[in-house]
PDB file of N, CA and C in Angstrom:
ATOM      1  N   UNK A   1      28.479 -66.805 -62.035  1.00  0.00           N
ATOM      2  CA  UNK A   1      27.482 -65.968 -61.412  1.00  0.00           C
ATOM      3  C   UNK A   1      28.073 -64.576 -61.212  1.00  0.00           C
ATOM      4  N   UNK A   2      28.521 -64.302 -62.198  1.00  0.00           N
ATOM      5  CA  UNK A   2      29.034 -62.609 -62.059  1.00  0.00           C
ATOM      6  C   UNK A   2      28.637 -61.654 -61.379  1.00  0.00           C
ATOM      7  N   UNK A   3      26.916 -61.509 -61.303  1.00  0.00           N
ATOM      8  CA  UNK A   3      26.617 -60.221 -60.689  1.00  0.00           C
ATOM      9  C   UNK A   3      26.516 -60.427 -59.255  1.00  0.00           C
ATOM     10  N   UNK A   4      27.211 -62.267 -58.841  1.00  0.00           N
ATOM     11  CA  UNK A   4      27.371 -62.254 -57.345  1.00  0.00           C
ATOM     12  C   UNK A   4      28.598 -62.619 -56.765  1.00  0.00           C
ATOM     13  N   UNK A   5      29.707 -61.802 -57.976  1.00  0.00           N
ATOM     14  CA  UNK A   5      30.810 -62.053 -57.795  1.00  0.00           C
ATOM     15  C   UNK A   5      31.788 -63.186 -56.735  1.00  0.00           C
ATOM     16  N   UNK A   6      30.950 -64.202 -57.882  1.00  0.00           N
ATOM     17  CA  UNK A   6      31.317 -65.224 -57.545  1.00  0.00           C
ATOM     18  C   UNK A   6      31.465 -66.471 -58.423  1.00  0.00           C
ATOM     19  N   UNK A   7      32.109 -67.543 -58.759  1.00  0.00           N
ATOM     20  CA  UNK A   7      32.155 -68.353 -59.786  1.00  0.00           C
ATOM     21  C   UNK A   7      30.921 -69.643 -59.137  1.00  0.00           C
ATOM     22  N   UNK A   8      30.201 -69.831 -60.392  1.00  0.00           N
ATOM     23  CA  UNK A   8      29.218 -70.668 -59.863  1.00  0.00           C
ATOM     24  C   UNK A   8      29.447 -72.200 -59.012  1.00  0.00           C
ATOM     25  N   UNK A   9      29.041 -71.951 -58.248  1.00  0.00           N
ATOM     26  CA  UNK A   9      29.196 -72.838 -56.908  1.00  0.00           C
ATOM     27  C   UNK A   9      28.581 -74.529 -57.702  1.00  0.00           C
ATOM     28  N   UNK A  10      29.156 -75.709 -57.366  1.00  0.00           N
ATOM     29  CA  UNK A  10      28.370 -76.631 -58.158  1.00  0.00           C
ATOM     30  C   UNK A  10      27.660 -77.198 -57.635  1.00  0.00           C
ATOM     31  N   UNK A  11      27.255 -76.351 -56.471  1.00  0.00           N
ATOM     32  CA  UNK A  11      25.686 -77.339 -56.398  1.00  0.00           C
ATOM     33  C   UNK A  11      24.571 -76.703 -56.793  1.00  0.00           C
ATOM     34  N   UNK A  12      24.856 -75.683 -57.742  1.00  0.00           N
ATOM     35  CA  UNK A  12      24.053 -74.409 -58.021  1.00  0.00           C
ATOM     36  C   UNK A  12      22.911 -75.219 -59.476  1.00  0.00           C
ATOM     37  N   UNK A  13      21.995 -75.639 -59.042  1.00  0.00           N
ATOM     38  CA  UNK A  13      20.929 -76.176 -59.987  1.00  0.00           C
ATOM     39  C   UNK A  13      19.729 -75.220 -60.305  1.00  0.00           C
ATOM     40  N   UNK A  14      19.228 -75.523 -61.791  1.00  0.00           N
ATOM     41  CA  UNK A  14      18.038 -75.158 -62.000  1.00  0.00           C
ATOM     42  C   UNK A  14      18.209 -73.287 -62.049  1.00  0.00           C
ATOM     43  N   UNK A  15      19.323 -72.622 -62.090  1.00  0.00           N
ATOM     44  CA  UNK A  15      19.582 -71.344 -62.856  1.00  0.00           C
ATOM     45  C   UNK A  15      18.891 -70.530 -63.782  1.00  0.00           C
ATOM     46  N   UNK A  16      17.926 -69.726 -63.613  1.00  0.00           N
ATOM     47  CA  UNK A  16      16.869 -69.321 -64.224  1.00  0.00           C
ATOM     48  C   UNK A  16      17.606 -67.685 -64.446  1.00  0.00           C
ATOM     49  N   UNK A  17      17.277 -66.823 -65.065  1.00  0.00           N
ATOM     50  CA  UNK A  17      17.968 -65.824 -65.305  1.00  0.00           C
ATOM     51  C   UNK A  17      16.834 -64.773 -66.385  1.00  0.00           C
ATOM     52  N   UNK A  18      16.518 -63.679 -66.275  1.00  0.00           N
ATOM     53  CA  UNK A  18      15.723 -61.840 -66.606  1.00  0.00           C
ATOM     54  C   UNK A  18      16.456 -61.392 -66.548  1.00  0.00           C
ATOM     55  N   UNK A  19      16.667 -60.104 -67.752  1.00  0.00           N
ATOM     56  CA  UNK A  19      17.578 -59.334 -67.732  1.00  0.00           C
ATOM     57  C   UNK A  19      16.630 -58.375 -68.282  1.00  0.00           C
ATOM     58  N   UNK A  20      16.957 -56.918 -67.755  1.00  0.00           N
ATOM     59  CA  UNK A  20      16.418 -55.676 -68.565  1.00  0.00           C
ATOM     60  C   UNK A  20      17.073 -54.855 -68.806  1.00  0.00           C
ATOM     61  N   UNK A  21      17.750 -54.880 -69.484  1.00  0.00           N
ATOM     62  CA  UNK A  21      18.824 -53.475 -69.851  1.00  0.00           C
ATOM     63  C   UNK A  21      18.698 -52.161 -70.717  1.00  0.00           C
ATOM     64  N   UNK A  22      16.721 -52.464 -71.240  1.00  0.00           N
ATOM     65  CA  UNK A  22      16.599 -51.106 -71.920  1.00  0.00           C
ATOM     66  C   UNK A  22      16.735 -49.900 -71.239  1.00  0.00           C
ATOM     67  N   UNK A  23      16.834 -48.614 -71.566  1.00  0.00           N
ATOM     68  CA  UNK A  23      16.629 -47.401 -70.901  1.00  0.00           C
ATOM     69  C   UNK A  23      17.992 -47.161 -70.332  1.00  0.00           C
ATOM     70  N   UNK A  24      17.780 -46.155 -69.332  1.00  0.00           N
ATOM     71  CA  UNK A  24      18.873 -45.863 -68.660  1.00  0.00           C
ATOM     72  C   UNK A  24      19.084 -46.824 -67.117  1.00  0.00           C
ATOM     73  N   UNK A  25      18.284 -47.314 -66.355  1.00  0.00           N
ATOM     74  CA  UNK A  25      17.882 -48.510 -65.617  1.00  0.00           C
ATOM     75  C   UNK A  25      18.035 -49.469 -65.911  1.00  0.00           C
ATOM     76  N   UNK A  26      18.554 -50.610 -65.196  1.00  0.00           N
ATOM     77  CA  UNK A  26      18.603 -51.985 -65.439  1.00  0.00           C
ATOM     78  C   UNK A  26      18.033 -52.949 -64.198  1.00  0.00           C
ATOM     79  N   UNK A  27      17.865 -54.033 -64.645  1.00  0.00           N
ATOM     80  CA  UNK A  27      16.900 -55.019 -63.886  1.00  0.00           C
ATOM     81  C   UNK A  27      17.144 -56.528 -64.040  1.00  0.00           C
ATOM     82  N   UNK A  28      17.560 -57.217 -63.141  1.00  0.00           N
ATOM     83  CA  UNK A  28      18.218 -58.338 -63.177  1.00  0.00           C
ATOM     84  C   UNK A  28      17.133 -59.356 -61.957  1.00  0.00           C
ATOM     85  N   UNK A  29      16.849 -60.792 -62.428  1.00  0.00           N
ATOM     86  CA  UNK A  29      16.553 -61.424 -62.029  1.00  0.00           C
ATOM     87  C   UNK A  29      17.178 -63.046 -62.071  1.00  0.00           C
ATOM     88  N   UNK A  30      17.030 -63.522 -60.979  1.00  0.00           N
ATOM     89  CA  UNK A  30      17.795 -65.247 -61.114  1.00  0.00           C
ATOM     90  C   UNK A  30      16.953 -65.707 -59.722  1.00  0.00           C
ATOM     91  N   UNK A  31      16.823 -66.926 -60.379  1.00  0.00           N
ATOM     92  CA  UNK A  31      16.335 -67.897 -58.902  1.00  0.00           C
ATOM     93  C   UNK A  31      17.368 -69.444 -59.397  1.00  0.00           C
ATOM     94  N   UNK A  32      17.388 -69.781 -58.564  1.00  0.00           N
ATOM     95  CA  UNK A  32      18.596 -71.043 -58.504  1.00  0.00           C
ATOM     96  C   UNK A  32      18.032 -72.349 -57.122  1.00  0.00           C
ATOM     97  N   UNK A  33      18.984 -72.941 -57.025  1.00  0.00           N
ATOM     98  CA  UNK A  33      18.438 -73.959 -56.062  1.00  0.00           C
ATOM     99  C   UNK A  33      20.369 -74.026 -55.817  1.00  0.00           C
ATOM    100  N   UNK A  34      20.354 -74.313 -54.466  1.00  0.00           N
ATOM    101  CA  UNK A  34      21.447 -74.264 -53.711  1.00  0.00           C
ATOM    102  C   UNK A  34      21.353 -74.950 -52.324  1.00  0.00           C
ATOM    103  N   UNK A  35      22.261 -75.025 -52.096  1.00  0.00           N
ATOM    104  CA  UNK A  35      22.154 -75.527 -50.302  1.00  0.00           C
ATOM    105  C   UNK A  35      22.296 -74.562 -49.353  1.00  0.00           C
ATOM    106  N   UNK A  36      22.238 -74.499 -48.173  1.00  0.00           N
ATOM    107  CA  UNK A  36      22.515 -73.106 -47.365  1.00  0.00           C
ATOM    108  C   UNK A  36      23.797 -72.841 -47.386  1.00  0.00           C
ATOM    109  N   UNK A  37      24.371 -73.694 -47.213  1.00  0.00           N
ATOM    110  CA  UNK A  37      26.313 -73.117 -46.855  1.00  0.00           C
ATOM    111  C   UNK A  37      26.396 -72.445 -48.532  1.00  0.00           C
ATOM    112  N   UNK A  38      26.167 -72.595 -49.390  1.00  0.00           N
ATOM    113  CA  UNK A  38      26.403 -71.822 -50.433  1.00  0.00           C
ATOM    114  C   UNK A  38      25.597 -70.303 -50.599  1.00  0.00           C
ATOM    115  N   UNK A  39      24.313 -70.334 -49.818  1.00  0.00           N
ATOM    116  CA  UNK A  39      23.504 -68.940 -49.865  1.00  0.00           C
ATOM    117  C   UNK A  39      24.358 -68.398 -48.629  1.00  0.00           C
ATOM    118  N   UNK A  40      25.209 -69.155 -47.615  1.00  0.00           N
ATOM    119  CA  UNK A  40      25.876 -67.993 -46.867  1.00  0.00           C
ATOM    120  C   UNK A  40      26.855 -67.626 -47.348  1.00  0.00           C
ATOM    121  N   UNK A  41      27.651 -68.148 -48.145  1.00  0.00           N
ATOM    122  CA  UNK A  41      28.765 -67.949 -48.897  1.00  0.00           C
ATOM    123  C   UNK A  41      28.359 -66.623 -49.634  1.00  0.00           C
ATOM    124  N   UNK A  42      27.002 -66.738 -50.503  1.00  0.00           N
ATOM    125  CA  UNK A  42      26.995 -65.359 -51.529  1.00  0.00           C
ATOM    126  C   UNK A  42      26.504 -64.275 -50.289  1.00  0.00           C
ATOM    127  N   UNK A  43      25.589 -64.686 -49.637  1.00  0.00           N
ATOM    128  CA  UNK A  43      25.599 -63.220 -48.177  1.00  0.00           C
ATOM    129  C   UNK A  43      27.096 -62.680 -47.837  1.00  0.00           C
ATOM    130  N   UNK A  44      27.324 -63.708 -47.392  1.00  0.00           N
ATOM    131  CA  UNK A  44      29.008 -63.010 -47.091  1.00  0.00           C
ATOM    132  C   UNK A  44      29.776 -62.555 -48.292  1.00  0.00           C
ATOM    133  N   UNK A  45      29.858 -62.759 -49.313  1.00  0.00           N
ATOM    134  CA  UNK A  45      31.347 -62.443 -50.432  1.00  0.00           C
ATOM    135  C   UNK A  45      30.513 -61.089 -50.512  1.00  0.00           C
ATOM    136  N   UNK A  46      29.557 -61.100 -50.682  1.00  0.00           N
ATOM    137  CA  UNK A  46      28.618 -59.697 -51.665  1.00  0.00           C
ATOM    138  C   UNK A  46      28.068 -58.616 -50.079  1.00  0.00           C
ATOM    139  N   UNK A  47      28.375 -58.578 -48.961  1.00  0.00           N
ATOM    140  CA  UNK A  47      28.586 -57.914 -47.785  1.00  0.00           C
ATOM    141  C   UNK A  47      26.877 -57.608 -47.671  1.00  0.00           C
ATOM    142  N   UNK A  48      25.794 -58.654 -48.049  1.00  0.00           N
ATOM    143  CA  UNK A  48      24.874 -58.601 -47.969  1.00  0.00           C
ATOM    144  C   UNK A  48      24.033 -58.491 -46.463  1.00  0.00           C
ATOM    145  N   UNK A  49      23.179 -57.706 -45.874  1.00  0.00           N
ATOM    146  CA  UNK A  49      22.896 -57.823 -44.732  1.00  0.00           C
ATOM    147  C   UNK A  49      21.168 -58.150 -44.352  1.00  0.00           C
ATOM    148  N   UNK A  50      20.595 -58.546 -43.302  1.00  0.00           N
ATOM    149  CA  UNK A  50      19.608 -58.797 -43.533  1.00  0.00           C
ATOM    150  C   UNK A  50      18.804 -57.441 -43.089  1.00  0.00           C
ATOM    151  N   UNK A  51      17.564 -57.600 -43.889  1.00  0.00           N
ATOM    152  CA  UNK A  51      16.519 -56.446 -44.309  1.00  0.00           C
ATOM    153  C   UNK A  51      15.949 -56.212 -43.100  1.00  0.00           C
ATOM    154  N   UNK A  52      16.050 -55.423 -41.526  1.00  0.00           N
ATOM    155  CA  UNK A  52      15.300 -54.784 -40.487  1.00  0.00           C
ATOM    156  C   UNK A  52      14.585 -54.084 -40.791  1.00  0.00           C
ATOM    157  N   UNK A  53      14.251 -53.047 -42.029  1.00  0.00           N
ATOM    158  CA  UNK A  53      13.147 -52.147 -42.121  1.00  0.00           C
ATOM    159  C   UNK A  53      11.891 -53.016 -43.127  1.00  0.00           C
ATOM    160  N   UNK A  54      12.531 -54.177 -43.784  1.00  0.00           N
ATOM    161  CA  UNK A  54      11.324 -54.595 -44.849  1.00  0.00           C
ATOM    162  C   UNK A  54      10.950 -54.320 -45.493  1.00  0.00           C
ATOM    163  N   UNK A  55      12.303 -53.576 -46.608  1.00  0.00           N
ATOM    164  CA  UNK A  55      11.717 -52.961 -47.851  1.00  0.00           C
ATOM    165  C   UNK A  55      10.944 -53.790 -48.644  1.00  0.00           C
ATOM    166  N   UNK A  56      10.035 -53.236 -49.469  1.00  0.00           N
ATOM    167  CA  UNK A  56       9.290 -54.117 -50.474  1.00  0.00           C
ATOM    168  C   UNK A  56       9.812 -53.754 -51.543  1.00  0.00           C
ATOM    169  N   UNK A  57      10.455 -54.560 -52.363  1.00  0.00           N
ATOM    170  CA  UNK A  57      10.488 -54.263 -54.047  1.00  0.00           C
ATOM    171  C   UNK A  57      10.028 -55.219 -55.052  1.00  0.00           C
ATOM    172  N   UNK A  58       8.724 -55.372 -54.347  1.00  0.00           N
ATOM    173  CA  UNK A  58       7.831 -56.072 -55.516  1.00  0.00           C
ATOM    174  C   UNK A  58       7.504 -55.400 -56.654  1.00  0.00           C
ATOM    175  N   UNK A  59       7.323 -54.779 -56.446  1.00  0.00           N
ATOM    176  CA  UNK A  59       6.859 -53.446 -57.409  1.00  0.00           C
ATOM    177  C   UNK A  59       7.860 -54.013 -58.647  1.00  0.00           C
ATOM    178  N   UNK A  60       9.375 -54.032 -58.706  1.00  0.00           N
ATOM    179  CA  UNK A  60      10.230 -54.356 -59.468  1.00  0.00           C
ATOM    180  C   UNK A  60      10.081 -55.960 -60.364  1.00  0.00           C
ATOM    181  N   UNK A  61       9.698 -56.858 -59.276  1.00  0.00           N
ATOM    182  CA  UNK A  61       9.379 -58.067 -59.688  1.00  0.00           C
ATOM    183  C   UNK A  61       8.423 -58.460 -61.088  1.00  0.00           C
ATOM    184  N   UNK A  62       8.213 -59.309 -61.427  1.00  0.00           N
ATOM    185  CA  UNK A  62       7.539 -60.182 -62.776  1.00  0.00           C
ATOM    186  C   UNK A  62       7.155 -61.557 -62.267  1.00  0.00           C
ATOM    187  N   UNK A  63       6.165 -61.959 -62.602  1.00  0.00           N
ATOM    188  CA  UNK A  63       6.164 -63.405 -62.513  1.00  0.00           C
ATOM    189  C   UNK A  63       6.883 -64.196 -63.819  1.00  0.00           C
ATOM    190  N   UNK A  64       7.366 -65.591 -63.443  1.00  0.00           N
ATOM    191  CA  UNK A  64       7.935 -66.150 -64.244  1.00  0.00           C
ATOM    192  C   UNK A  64       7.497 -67.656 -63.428  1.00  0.00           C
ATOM    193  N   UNK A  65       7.901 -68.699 -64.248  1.00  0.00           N
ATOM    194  CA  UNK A  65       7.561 -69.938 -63.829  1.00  0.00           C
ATOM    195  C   UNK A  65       8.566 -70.651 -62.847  1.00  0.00           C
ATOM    196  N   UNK A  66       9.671 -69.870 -63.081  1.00  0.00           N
ATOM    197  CA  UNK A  66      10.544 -70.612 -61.763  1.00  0.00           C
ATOM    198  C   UNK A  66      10.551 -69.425 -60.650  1.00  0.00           C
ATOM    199  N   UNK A  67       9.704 -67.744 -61.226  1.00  0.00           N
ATOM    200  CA  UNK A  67       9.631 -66.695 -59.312  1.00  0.00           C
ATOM    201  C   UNK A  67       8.582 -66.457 -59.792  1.00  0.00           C
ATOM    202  N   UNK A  68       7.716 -67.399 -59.405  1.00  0.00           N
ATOM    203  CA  UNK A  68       6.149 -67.175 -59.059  1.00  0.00           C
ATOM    204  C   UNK A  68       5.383 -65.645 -58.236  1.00  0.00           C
ATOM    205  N   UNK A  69       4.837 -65.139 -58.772  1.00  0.00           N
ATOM    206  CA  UNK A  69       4.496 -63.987 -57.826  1.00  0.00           C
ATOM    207  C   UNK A  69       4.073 -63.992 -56.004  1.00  0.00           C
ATOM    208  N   UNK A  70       5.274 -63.601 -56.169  1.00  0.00           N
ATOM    209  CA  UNK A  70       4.721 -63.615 -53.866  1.00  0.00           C
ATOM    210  C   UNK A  70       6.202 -64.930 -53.755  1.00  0.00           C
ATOM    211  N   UNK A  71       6.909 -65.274 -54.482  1.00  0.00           N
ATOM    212  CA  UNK A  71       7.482 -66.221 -54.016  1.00  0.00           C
ATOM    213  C   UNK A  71       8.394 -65.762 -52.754  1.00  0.00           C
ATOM    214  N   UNK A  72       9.041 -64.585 -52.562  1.00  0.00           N
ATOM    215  CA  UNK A  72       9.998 -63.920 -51.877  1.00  0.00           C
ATOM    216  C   UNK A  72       9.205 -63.260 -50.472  1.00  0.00           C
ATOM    217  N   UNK A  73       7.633 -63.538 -50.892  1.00  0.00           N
ATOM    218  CA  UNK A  73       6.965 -63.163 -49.365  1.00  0.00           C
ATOM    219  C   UNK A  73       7.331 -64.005 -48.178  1.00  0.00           C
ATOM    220  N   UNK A  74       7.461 -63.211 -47.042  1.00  0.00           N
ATOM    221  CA  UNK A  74       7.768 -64.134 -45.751  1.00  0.00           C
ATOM    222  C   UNK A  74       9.298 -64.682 -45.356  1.00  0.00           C
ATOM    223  N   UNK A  75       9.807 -64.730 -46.800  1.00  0.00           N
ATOM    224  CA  UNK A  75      11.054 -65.120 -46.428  1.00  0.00           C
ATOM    225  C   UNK A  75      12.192 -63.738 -46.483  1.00  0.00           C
ATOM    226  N   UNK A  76      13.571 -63.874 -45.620  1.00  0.00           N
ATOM    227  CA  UNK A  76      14.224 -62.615 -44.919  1.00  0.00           C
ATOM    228  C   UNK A  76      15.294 -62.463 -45.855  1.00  0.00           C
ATOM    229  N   UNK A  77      14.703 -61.064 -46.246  1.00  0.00           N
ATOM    230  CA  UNK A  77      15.926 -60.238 -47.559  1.00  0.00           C
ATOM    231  C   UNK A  77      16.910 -60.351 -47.008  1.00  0.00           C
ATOM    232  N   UNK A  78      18.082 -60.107 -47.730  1.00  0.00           N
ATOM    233  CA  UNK A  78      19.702 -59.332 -47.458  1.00  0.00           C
ATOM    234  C   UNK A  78      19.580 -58.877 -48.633  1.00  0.00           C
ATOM    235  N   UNK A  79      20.384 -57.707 -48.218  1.00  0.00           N
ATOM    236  CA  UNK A  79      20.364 -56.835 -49.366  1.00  0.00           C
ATOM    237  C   UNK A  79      21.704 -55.387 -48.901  1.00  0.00           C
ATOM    238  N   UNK A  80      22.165 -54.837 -49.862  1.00  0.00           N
ATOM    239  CA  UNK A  80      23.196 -53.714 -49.982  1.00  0.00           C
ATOM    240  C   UNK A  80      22.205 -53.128 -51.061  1.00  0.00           C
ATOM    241  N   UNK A  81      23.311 -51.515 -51.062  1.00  0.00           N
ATOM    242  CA  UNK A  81      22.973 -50.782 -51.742  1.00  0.00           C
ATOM    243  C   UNK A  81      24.263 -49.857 -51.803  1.00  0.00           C
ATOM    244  N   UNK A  82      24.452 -49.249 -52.646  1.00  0.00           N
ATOM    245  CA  UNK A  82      25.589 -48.161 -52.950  1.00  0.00           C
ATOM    246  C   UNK A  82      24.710 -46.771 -53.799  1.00  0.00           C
ATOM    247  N   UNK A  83      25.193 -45.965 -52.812  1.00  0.00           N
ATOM    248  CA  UNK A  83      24.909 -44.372 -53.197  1.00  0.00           C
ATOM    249  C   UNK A  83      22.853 -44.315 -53.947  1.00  0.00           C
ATOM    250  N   UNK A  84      22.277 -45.161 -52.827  1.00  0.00           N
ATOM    251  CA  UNK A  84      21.221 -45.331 -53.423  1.00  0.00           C
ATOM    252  C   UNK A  84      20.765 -45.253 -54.914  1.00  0.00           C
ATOM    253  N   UNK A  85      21.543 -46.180 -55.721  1.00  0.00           N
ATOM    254  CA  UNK A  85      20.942 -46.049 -57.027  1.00  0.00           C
ATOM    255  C   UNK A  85      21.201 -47.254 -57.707  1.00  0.00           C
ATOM    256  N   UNK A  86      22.219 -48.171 -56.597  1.00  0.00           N
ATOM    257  CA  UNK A  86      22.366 -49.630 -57.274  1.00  0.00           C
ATOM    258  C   UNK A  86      21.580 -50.282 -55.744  1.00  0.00           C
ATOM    259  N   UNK A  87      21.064 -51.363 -56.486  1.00  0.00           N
ATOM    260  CA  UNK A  87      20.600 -52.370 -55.125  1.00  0.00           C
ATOM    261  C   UNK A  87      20.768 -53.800 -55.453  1.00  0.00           C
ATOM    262  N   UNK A  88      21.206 -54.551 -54.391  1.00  0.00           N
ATOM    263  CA  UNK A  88      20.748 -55.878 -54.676  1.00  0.00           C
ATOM    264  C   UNK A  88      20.214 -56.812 -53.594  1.00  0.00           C
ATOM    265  N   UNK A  89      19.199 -57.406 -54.036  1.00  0.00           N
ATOM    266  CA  UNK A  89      18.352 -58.115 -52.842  1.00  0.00           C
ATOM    267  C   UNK A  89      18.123 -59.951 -53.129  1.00  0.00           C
ATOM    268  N   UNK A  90      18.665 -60.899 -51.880  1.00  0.00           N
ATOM    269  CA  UNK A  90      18.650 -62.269 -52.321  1.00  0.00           C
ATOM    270  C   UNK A  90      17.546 -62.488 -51.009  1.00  0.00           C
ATOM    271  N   UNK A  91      16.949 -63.702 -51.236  1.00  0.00           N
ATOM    272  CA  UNK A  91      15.998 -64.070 -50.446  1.00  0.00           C
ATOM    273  C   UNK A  91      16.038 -65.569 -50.477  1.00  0.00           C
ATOM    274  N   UNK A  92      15.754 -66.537 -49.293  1.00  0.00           N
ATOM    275  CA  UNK A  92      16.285 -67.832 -49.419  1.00  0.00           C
ATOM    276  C   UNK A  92      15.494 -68.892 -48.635  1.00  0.00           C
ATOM    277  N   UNK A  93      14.442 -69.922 -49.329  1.00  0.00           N
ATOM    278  CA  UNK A  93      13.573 -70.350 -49.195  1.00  0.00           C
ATOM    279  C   UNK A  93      14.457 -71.820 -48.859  1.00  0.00           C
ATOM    280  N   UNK A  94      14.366 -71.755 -47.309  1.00  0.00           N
ATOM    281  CA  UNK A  94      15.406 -73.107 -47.000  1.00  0.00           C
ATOM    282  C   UNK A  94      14.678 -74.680 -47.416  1.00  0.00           C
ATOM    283  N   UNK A  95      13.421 -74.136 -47.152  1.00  0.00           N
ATOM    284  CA  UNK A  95      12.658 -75.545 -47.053  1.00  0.00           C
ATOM    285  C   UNK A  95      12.713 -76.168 -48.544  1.00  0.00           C
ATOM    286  N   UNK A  96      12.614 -75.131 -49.708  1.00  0.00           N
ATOM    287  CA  UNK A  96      12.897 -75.356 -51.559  1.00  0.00           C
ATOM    288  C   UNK A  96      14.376 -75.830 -51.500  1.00  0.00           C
ATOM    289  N   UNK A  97      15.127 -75.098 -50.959  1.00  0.00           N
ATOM    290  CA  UNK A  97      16.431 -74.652 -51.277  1.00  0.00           C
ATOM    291  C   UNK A  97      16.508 -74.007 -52.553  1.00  0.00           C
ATOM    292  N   UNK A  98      15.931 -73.154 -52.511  1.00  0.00           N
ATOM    293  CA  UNK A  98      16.017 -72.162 -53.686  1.00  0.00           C
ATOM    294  C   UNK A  98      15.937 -70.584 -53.426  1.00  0.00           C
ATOM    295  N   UNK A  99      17.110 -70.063 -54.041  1.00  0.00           N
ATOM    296  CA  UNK A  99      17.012 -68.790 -54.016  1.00  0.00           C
ATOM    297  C   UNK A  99      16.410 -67.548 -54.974  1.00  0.00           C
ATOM    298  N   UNK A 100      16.391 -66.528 -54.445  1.00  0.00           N
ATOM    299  CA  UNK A 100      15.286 -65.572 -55.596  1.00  0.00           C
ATOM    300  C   UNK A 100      16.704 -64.252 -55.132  1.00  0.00           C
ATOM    301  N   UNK A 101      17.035 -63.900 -56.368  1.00  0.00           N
ATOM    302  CA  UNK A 101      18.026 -62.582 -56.464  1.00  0.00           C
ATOM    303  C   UNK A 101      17.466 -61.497 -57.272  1.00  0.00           C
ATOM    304  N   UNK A 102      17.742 -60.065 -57.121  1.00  0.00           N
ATOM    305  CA  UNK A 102      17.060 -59.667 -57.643  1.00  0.00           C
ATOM    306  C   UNK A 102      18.313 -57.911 -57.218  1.00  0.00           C
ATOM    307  N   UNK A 103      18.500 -57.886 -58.196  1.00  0.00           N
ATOM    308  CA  UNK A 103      19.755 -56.681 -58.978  1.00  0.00           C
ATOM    309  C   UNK A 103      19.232 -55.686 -59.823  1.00  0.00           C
ATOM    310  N   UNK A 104      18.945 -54.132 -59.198  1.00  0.00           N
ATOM    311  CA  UNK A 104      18.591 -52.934 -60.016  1.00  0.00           C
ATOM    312  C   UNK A 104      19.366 -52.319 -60.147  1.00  0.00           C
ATOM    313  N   UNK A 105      19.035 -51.051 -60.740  1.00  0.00           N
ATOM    314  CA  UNK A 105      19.689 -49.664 -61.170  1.00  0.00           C
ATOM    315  C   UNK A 105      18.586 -48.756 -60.793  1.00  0.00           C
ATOM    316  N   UNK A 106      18.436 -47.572 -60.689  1.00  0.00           N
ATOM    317  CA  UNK A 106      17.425 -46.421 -60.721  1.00  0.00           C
ATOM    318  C   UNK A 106      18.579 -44.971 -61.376  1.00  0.00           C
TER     319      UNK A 106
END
């Protein structure tokens, strides 16, 4: 799991993976299924924090059959950013145990 600098955890099932690398922008998507002690593990290694203002970056999103559109509604981002132009945002649906990640560029 590179872009969560981290080696994939093995309870990490069902790994779904979008990539957009045309242009000068890039756009990364993954949803996975995990347990919680492993979604705190990637919050913590990746200095992820949780979202108080509630950014929306749906706008960025796609539907796909494993991140259904709206899947990441309701449930509480963490997310970083560096020099506003990289972002990354995980979101973590305890009751699925599945996570929705979601890695730009601008």
């Amino acid at each position: 799991m590179e872009h969560l600098n981290l080696p994939c955890p093995p309870d990490v099932q069902q790994l779904y993976c979008f990539a957009d690398e045309l242009g000068a922008d890039s756009k990364y998507l993954f949803s996975f299924r995990c347990r919680p002690a492993t979604f705190r593990q990637l919050v913590a290694q990746n200095h992820l924090r949780p979202d108080s203002v509630r950014a929306d970056p749906s706008g960025l999103l796609q539907p796909f059959a494993w991140w259904p559109a709206g899947a990441e509604r309701g449930l509480t981002a963490h997310w970083r950013t560096e020099q506003g132009r990289w972002f990354q945002y995980i979101w973590y649906d305890a009751q699925q145990q599945r996570a929705y990640y979601l890695e730009y560029t601008l």
